[in-house]
Protein backbone atom coordinates (compact mmCIF):
# COMPACT_ATOMS: atom_id res chain seq x y z
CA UNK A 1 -56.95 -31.59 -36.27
CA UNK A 2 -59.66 -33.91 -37.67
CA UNK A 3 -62.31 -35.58 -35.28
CA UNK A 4 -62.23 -38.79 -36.99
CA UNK A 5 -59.25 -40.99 -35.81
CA UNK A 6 -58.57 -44.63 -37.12
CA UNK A 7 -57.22 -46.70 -33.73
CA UNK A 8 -55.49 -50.31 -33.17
CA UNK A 9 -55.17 -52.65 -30.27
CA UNK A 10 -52.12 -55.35 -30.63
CA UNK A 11 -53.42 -58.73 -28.97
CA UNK A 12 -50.13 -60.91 -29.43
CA UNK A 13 -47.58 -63.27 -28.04
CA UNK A 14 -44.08 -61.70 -27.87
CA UNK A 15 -40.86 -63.64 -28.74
CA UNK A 16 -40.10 -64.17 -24.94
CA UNK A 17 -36.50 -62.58 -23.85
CA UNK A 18 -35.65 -61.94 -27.67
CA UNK A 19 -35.19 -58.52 -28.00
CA UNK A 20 -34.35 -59.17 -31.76
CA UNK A 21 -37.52 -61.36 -32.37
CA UNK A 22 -39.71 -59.26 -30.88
CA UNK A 23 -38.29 -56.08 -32.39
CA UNK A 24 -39.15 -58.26 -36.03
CA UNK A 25 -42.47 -58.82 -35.19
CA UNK A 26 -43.69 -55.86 -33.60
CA UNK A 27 -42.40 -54.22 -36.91
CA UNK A 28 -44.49 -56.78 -38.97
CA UNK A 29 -47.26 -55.44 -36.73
CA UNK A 30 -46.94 -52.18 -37.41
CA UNK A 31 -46.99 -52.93 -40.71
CA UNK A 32 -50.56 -54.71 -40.33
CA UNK A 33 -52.19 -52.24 -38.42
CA UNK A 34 -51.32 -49.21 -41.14
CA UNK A 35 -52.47 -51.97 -44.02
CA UNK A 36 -55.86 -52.42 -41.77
CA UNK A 37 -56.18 -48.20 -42.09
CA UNK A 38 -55.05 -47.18 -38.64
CA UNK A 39 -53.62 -44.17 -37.88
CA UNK A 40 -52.16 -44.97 -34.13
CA UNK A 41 -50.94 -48.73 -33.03
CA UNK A 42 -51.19 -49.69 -29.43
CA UNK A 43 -48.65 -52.60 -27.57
CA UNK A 44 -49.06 -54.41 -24.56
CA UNK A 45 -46.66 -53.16 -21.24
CA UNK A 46 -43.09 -54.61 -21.54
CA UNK A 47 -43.86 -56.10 -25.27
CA UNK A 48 -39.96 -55.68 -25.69
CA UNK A 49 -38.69 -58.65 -24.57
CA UNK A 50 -41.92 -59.76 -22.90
CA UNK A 51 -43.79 -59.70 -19.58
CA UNK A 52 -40.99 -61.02 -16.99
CA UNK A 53 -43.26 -63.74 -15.63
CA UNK A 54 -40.24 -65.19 -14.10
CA UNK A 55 -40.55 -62.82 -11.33
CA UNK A 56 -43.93 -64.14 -10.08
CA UNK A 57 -42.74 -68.16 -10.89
CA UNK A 58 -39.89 -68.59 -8.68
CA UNK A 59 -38.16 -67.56 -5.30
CA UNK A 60 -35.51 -64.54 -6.38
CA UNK A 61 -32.18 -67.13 -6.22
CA UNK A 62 -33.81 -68.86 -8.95
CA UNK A 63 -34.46 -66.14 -10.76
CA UNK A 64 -30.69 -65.15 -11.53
CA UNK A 65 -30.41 -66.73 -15.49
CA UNK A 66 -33.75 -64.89 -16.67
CA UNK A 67 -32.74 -61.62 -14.59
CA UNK A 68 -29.32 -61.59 -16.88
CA UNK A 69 -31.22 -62.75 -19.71
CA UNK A 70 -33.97 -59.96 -19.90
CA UNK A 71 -31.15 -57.40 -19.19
CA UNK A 72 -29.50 -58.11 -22.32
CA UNK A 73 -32.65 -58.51 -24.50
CA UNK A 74 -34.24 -54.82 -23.14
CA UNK A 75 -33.27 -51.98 -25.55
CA UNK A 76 -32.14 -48.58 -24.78
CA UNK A 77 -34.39 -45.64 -26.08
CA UNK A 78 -31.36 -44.78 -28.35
CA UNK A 79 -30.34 -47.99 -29.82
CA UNK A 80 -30.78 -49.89 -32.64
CA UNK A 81 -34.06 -51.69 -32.00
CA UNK A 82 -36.07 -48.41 -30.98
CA UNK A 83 -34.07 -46.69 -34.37
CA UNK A 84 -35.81 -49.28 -36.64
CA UNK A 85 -39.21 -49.29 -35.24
CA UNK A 86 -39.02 -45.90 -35.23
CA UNK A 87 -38.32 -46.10 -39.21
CA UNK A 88 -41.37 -48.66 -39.39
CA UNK A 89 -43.39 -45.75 -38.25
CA UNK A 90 -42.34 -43.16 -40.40
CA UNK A 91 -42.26 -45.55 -43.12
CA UNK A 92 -46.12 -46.49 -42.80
CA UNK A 93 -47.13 -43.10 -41.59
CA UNK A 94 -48.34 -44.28 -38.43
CA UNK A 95 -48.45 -43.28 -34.78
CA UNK A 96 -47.17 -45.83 -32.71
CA UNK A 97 -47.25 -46.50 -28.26
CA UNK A 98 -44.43 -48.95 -27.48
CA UNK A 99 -44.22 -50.51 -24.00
CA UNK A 100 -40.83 -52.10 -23.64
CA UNK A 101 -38.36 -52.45 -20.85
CA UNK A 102 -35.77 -50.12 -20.98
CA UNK A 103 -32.20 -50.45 -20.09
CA UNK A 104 -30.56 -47.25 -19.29
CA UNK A 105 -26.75 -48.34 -17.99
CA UNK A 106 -27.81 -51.13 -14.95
CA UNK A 107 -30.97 -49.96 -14.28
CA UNK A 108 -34.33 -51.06 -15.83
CA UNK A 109 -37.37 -49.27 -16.56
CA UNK A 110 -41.12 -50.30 -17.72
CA UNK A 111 -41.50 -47.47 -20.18
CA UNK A 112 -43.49 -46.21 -22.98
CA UNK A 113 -42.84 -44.32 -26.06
CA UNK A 114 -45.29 -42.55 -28.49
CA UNK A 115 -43.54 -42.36 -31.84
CA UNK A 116 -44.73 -40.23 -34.54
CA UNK A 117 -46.09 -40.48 -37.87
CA UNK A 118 -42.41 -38.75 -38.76
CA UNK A 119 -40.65 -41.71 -36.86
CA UNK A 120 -39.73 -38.80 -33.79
CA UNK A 121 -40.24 -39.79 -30.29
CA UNK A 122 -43.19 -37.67 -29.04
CA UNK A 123 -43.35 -38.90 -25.32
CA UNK A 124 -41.41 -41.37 -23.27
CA UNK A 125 -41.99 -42.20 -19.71
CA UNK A 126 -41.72 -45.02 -17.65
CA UNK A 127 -43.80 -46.29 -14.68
CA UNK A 128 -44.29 -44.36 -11.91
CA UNK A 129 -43.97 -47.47 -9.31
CA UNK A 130 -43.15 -51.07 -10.55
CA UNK A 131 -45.91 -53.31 -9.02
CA UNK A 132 -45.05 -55.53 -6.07
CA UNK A 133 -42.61 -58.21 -7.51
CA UNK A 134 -41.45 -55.81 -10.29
CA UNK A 135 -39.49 -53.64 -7.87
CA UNK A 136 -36.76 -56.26 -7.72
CA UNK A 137 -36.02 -56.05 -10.99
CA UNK A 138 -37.18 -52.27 -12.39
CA UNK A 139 -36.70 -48.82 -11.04
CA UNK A 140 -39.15 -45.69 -10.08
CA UNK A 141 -39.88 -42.43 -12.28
CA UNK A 142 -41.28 -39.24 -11.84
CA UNK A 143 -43.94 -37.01 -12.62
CA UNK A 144 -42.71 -36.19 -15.32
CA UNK A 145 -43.97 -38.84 -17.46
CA UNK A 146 -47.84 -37.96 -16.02
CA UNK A 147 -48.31 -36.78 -19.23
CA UNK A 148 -50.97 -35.85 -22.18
CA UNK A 149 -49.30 -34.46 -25.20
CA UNK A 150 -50.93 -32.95 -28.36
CA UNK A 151 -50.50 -34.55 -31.69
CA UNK A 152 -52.68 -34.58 -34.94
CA UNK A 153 -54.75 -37.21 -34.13
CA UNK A 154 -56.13 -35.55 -30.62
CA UNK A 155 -54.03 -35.47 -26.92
CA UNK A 156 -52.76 -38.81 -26.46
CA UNK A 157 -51.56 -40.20 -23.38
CA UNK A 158 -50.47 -43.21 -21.75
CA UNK A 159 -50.51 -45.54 -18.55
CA UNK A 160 -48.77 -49.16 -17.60
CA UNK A 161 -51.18 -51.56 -15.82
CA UNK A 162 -51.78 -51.16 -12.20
CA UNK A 163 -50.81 -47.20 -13.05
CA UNK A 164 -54.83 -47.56 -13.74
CA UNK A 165 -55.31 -48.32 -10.17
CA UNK A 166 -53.76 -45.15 -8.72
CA UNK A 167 -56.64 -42.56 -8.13
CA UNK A 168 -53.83 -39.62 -8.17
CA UNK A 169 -51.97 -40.86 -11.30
CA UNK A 170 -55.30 -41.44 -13.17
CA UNK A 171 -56.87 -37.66 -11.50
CA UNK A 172 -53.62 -36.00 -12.82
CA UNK A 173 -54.03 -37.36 -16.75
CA UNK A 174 -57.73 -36.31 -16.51
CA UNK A 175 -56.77 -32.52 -15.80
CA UNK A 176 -54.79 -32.73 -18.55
CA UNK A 177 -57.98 -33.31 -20.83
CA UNK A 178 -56.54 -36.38 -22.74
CA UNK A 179 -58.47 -37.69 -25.29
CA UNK A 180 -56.84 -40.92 -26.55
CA UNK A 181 -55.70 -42.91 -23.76
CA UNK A 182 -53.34 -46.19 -24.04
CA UNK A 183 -53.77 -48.51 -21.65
CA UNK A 184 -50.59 -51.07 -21.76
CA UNK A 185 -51.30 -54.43 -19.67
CA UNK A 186 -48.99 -57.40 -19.96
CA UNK A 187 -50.50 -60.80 -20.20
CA UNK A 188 -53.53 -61.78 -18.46
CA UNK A 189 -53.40 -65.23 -18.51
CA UNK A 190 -51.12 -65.36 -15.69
CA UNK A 191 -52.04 -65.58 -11.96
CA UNK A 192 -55.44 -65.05 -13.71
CA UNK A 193 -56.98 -66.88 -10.88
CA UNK A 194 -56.37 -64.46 -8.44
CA UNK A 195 -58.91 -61.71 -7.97
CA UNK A 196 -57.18 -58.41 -8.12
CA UNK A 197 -55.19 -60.16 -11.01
CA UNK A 198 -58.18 -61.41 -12.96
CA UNK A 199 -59.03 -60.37 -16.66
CA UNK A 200 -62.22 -59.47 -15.65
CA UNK A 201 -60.89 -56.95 -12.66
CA UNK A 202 -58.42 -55.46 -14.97
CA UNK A 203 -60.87 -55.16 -17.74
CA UNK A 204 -63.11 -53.25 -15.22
CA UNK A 205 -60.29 -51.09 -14.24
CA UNK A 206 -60.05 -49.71 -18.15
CA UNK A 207 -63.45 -49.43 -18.42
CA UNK A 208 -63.63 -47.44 -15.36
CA UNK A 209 -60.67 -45.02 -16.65
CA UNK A 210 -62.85 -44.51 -20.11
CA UNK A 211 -65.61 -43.21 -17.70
CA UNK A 212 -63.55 -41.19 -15.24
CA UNK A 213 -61.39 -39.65 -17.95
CA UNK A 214 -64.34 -39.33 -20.57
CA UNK A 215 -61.47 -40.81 -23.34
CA UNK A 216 -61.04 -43.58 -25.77
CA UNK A 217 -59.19 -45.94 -23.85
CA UNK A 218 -56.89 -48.18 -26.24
CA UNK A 219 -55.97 -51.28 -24.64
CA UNK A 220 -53.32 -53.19 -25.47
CA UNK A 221 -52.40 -56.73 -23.69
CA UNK A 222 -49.99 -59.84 -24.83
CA UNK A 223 -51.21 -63.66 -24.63
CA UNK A 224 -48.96 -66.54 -23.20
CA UNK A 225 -49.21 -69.81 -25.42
CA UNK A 226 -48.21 -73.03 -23.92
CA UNK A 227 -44.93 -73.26 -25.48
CA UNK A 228 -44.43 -69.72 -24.36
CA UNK A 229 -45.29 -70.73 -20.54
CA UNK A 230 -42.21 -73.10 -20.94
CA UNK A 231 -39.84 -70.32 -21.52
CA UNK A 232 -40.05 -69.76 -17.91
CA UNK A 233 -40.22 -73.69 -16.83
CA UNK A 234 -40.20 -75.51 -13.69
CA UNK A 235 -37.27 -77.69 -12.78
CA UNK A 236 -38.38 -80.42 -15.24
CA UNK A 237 -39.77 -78.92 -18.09
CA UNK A 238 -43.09 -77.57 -17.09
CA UNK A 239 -44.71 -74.31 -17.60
CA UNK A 240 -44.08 -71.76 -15.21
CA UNK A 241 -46.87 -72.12 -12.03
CA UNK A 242 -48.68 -69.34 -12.61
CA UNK A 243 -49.51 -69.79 -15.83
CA UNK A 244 -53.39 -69.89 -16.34
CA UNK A 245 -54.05 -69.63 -20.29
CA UNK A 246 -54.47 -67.47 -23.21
CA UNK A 247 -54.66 -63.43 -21.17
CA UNK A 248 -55.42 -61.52 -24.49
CA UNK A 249 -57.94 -58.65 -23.98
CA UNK A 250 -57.51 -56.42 -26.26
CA UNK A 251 -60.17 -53.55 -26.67
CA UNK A 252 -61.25 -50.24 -26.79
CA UNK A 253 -63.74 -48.28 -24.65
CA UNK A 254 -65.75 -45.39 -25.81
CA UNK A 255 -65.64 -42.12 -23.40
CA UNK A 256 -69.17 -43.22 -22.51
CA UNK A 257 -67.42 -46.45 -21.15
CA UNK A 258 -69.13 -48.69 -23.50
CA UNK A 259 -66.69 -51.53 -24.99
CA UNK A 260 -66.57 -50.69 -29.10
CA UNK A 261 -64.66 -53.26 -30.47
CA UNK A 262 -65.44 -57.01 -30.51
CA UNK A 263 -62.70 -58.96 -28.27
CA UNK A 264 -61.18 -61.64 -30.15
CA UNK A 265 -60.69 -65.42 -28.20
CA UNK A 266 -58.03 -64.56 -25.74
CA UNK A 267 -55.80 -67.19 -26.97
CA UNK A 268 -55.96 -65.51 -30.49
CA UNK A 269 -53.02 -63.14 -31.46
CA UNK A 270 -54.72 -60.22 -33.36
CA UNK A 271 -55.67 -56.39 -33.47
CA UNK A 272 -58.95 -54.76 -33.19
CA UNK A 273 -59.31 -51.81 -34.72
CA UNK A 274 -61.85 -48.79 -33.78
CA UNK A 275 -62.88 -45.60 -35.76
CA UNK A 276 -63.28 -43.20 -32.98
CA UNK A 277 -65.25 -39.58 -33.34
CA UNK A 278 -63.69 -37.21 -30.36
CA UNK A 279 -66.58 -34.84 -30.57
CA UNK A 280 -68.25 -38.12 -28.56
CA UNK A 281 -65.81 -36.67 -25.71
CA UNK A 282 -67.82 -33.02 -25.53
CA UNK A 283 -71.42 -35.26 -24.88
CA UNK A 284 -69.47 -37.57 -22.18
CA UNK A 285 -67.81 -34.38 -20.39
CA UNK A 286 -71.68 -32.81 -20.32
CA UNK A 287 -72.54 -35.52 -17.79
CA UNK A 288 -69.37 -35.95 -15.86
CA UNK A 289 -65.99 -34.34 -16.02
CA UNK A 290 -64.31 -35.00 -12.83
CA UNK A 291 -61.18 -33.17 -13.75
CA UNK A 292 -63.54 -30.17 -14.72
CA UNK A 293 -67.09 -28.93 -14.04
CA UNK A 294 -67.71 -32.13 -11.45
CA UNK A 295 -64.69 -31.41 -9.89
CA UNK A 296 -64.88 -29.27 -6.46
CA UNK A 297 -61.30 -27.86 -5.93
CA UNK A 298 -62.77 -25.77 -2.59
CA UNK A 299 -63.03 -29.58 -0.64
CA UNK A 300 -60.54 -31.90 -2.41
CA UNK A 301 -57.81 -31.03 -5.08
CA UNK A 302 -54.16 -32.78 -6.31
CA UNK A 303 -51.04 -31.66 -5.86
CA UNK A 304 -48.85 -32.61 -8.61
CA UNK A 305 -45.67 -32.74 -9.05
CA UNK A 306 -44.32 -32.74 -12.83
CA UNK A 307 -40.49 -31.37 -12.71
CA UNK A 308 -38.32 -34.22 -13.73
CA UNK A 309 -36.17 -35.63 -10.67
CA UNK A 310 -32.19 -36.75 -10.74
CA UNK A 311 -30.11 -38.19 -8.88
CA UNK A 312 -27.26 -35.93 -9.23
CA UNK A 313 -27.88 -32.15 -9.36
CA UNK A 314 -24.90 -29.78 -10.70
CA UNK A 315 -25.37 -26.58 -8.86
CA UNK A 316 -25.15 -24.98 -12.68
CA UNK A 317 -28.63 -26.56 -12.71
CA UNK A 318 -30.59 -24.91 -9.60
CA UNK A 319 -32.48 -22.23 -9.98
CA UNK A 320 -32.20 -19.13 -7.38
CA UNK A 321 -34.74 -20.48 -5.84
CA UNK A 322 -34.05 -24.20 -5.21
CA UNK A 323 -30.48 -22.53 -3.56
CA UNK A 324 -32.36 -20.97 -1.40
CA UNK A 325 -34.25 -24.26 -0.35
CA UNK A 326 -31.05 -26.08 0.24
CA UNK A 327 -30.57 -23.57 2.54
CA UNK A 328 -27.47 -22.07 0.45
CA UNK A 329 -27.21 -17.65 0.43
CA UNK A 330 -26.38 -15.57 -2.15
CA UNK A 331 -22.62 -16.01 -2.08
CA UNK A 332 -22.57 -19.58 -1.67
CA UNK A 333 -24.83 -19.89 -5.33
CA UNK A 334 -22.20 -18.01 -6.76
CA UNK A 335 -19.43 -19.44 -5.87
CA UNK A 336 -21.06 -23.05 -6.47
CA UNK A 337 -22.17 -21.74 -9.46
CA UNK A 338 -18.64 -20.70 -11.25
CA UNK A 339 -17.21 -23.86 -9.66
């Protein structure tokens, strides 16, 4: 594995609730960031088909058309749209993090995918708790996408938005000494206005995850133009009410915390790129490494819970030991085993 990794930030408007638009562009993207040297491509949270922004612009019954509407324009992590991006990465040789909503039967996710260099997915996961409004319109996941995997370019991981918030979530990538971090916000030039919403609160919030985790922290956000804010419009015309202008931000911190790219005007559609040196990690952990020697496991530690969760459990599936926990003996396994 080198030390010397090539990364990219995508600052850009998506083709609101066109899941075929959007798919076209974020392959032109990818396209630009490989051109511009990069060997791994960040995108915002929910870049497929865009941020839902209806569901902070309108009381739910009003919400019904762009509900149906964003259904059918989220793709499925086996379907066409994810099959071609996936071919944009192999075909530039480039690692790519998706956010997109995912559709899996009538259920919604906000997930993320790291695709290879090969085009293979390396990691998918979705969001461990939609925030506030997004619970009426996406589901929960598990611990099981709390995860840092190991690639070529270093142990990448991956978080959506106010995941960056969650002391646990963030404490349980740490341990798992990630090194490249992707940090997928949606766009901040809504409800920008409001404190714990504001660019500069979420900026800290990234910042403050490059110190904690002592990683590159890649992020990633979408901007909101003012023809875009009218595909979510009031009853006559206007853009949606909680539009507040331009909400690109996207950047990379240093594991030292320190912001090493220059932002671009957060009404510009871009990417910033960053040539990164992990052995900067090693002189960050020396100070602080809260997963590690600052850590003091004898007063506070996590409990963590990474086994993948269903709703429907076969008893083929169960281990001896989950039978046992559902209070089942010996002869009942069996027999619900050979069932």
């Amino acid at each position: 594995m080198g030390d010397k990794v090539r990364v990219a930030a995508v600052q850009a408007e998506p083709v609101w609730l066109d899941i075929d638009g959007t798919t076209n562009k974020t392959i032109d993207l990818i396209a630009e960031a490989a051109g511009g040297g990069a060997d791994l491509v960040a995108f915002p949270e929910t870049w497929i088909p865009g941020y839902p922004v209806f569901l902070w612009s309108y009381p739910v019954y009003e919400q019904m058309e762009f509900v149906a509407r964003y259904h059918a324009n989220s793709p499925t992590l086996d379907g066409d749209h994810l099959r071609r991006i996936r071919e944009a990465a192999r075909r530039h040789s480039i690692t790519v993090v998706l956010g997109f909503s995912e559709k899996d039967a009538g259920s919604l996710y906000i997930s993320q995918a790291v695709i290879g260099p090969d085009g293979e997915i390396l990691l998918h996961r979705r969001k461990l708790k939609p925030t506030h409004a997004e619970r009426t319109l996406f589901g929960e996941s598990d611990g099981s996408g709390i995860k840092v995997i190991d690639t070529p370019l270093g142990r990448i991981g991956a978080l959506n938005c106010f995941e960056h918030i969650q002391p646990l979530t963030k404490y349980a990538m740490y341990a798992q000494n990630e090194q490249i971090h992707v940090a997928g916000w949606p766009c901040l030039g809504i409800l920008g206005n409001v404190p714990a919403l504001s660019p500069e609160t979420l900026m800290a919030c990234t910042q403050t995850y490059a110190l904690e985790g002592s990683a590159f922290v890649v992020a990633a956000t979408q901007i909101m133009s003012d023809d875009g804010a009218r595909k979510f419009p009031t009853a006559d015309g206007g853009p949606t009410p909680v539009y507040t202008g331009g909400g690109g931000y996207a950047r990379v911190y240093g594991p030292h915390s320190g912001l090493i790219t220059e932002p671009l005007d957060p009404t510009t559609e871009g990417i910033v790129y960053a040539d990164i040196d992990l052995a900067e990690i090693d002189l960050a952990k020396n100070t602080v490494d809260p997963a590690g020697h600052y850590a003091r496991a004898d007063v506070t530690r996590l409990v963590f819970d990474d086994r993948p969760q269903k709703p429907v459990i076969r008893p083929s599936e169960l281990d001896p030991q989950e039978f046992q926990d559902l209070g089942m003996g010996a002869d009942q396994e069996n027999d619900a085993f050979y069932r």
